[in-house]
N, C-alpha and C. Protein backbone atom coordinates (compact mmCIF):
# COMPACT_ATOMS: atom_id res chain seq x y z
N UNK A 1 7.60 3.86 16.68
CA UNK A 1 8.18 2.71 17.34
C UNK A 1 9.69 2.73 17.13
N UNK A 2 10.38 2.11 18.19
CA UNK A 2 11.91 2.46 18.08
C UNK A 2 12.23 1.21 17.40
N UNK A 3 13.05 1.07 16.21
CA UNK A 3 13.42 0.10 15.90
C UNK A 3 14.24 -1.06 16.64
N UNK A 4 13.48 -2.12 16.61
CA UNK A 4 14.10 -3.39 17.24
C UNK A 4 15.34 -3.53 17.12
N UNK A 5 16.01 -3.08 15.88
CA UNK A 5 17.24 -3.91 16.11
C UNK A 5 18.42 -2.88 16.76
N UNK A 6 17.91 -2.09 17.07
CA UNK A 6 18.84 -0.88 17.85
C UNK A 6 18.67 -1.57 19.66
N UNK A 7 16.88 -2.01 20.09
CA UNK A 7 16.32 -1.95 21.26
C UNK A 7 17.87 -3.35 21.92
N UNK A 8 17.85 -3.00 23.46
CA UNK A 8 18.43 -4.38 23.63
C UNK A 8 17.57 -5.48 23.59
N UNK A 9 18.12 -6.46 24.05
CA UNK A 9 17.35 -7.89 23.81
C UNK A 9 16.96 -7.77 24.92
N UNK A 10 15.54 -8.22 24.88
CA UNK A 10 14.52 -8.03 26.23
C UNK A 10 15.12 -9.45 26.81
N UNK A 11 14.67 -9.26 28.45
CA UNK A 11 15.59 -10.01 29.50
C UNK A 11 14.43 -10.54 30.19
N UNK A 12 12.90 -10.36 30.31
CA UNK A 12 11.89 -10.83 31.19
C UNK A 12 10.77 -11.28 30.04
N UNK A 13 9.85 -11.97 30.41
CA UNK A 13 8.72 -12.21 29.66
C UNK A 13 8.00 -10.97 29.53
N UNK A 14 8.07 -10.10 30.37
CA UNK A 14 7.01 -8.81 30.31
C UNK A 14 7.35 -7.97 28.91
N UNK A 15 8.87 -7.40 29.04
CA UNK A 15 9.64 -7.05 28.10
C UNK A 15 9.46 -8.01 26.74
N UNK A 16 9.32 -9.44 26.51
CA UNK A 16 8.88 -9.57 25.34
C UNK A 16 7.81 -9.39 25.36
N UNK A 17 6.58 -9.80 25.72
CA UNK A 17 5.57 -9.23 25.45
C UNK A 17 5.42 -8.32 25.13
N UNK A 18 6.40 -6.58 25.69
CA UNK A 18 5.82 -5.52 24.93
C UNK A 18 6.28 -5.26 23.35
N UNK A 19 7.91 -5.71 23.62
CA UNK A 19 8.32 -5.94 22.22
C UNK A 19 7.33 -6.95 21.04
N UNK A 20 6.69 -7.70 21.38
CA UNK A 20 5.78 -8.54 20.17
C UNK A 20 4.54 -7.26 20.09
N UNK A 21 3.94 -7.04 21.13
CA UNK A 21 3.18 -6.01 21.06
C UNK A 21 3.24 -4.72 20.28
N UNK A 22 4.83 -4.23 20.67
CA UNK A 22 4.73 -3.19 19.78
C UNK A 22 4.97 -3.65 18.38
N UNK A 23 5.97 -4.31 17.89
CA UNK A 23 5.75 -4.97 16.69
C UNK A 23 4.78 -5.24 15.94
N UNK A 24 3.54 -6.28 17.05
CA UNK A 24 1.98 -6.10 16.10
C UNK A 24 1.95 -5.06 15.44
N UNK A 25 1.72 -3.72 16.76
CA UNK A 25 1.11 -2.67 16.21
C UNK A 25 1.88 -2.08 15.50
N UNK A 26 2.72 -2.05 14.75
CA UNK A 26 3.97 -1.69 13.44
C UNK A 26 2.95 -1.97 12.44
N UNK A 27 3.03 -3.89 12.52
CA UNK A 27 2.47 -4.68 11.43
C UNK A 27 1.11 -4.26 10.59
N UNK A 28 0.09 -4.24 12.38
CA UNK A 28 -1.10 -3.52 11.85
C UNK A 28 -1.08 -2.20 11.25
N UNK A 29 -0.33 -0.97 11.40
CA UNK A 29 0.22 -0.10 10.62
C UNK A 29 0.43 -0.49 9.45
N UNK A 30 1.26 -1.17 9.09
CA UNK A 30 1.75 -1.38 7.68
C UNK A 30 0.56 -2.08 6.69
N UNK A 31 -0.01 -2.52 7.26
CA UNK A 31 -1.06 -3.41 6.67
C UNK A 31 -2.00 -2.34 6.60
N UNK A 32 -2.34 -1.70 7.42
CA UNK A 32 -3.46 -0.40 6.80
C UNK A 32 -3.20 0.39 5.47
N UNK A 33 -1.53 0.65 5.78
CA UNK A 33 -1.06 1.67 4.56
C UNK A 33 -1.29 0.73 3.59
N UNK A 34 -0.70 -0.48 3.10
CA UNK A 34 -0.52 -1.34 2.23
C UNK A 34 -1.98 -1.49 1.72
N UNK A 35 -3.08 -1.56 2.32
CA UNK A 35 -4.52 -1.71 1.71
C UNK A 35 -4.96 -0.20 1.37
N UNK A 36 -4.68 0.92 1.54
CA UNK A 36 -4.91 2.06 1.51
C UNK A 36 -4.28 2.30 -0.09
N UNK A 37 -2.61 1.87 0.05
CA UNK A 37 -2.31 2.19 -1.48
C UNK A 37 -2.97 1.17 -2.12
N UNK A 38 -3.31 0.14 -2.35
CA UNK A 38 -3.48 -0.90 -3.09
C UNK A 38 -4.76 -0.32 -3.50
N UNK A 39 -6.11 0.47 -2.59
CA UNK A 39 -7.12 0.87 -2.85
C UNK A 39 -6.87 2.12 -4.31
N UNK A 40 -5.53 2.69 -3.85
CA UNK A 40 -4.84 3.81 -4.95
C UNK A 40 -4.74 3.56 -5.72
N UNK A 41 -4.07 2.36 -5.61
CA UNK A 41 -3.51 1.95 -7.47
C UNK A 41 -5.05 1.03 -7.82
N UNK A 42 -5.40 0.51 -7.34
CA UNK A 42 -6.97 0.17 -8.37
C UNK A 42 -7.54 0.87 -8.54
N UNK A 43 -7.90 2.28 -8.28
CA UNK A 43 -8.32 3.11 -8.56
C UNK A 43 -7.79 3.95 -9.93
N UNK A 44 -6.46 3.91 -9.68
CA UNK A 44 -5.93 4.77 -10.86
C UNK A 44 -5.85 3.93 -11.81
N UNK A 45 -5.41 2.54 -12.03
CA UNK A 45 -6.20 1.46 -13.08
C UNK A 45 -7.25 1.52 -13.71
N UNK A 46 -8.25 1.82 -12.93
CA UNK A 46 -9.61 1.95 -13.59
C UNK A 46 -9.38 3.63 -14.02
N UNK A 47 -9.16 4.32 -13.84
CA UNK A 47 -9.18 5.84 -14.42
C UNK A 47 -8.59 5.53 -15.98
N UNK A 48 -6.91 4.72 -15.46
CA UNK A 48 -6.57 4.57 -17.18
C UNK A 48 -6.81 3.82 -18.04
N UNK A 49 -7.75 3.46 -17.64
CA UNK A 49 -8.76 2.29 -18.42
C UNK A 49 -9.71 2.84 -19.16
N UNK A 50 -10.44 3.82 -18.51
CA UNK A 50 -11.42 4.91 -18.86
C UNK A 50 -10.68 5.64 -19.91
N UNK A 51 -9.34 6.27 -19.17
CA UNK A 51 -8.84 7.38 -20.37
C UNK A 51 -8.34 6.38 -21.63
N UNK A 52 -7.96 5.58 -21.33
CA UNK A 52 -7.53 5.03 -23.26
C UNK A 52 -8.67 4.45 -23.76
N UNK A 53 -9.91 4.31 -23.13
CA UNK A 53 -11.14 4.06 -23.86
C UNK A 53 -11.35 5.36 -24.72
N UNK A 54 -11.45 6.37 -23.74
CA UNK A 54 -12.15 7.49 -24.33
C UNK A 54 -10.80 8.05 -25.38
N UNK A 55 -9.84 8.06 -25.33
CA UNK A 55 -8.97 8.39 -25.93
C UNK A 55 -8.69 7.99 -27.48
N UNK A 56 -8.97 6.30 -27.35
CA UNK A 56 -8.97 5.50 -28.41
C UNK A 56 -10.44 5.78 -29.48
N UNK A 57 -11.52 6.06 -28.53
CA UNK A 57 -12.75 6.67 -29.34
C UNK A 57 -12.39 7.78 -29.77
N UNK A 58 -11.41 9.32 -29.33
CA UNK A 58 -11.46 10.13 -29.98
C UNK A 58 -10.56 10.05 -31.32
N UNK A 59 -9.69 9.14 -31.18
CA UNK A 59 -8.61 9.04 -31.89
C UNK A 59 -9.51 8.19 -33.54
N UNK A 60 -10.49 6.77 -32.97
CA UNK A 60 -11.28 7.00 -34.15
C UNK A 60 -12.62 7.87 -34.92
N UNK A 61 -12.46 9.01 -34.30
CA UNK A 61 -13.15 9.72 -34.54
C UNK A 61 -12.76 10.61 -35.50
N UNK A 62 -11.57 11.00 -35.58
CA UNK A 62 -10.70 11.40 -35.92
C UNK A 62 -9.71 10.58 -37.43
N UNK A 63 -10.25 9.60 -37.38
CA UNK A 63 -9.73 8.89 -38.78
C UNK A 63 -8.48 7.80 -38.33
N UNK A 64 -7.84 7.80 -37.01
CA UNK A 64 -6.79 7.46 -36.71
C UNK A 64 -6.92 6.08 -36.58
N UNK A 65 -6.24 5.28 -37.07
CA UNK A 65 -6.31 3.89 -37.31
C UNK A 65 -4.72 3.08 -36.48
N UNK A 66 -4.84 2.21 -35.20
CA UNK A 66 -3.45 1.28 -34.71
C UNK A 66 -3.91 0.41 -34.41
């Protein structure tokens, strides 16, 4: 999408309409990525959740006391 603030200022109702239109579909873009990483980082949360569990068990296994 060409950025709006370069585009001229639309002059007919048709022309805004496509400009809100294409905009949605920016928005809806961004909102996919944005739930896509967010799915990332809870994911990798729970991984380092796992690893300092298991980490903290080897560490008292090991005699290591914090």
């Amino acid at each position: 999408m060409e950025d709006t603030l370069t585009q001229q200022k639309p002059k007919t109702a048709a022309q805004y309409k496509s400009m809100i239109e294409e905009m949605h579909t920016e928005m809806q873009r961004l909102n996919e990525s944005s739930r896509h990483y967010q799915v990332e980082i809870e994911r990798d949360l729970a991984e380092t959740a796992v690893l300092k569990t298991e980490t903290r068990a080897l560490l008292n296994r090991m005699g290591v006391s914090f």
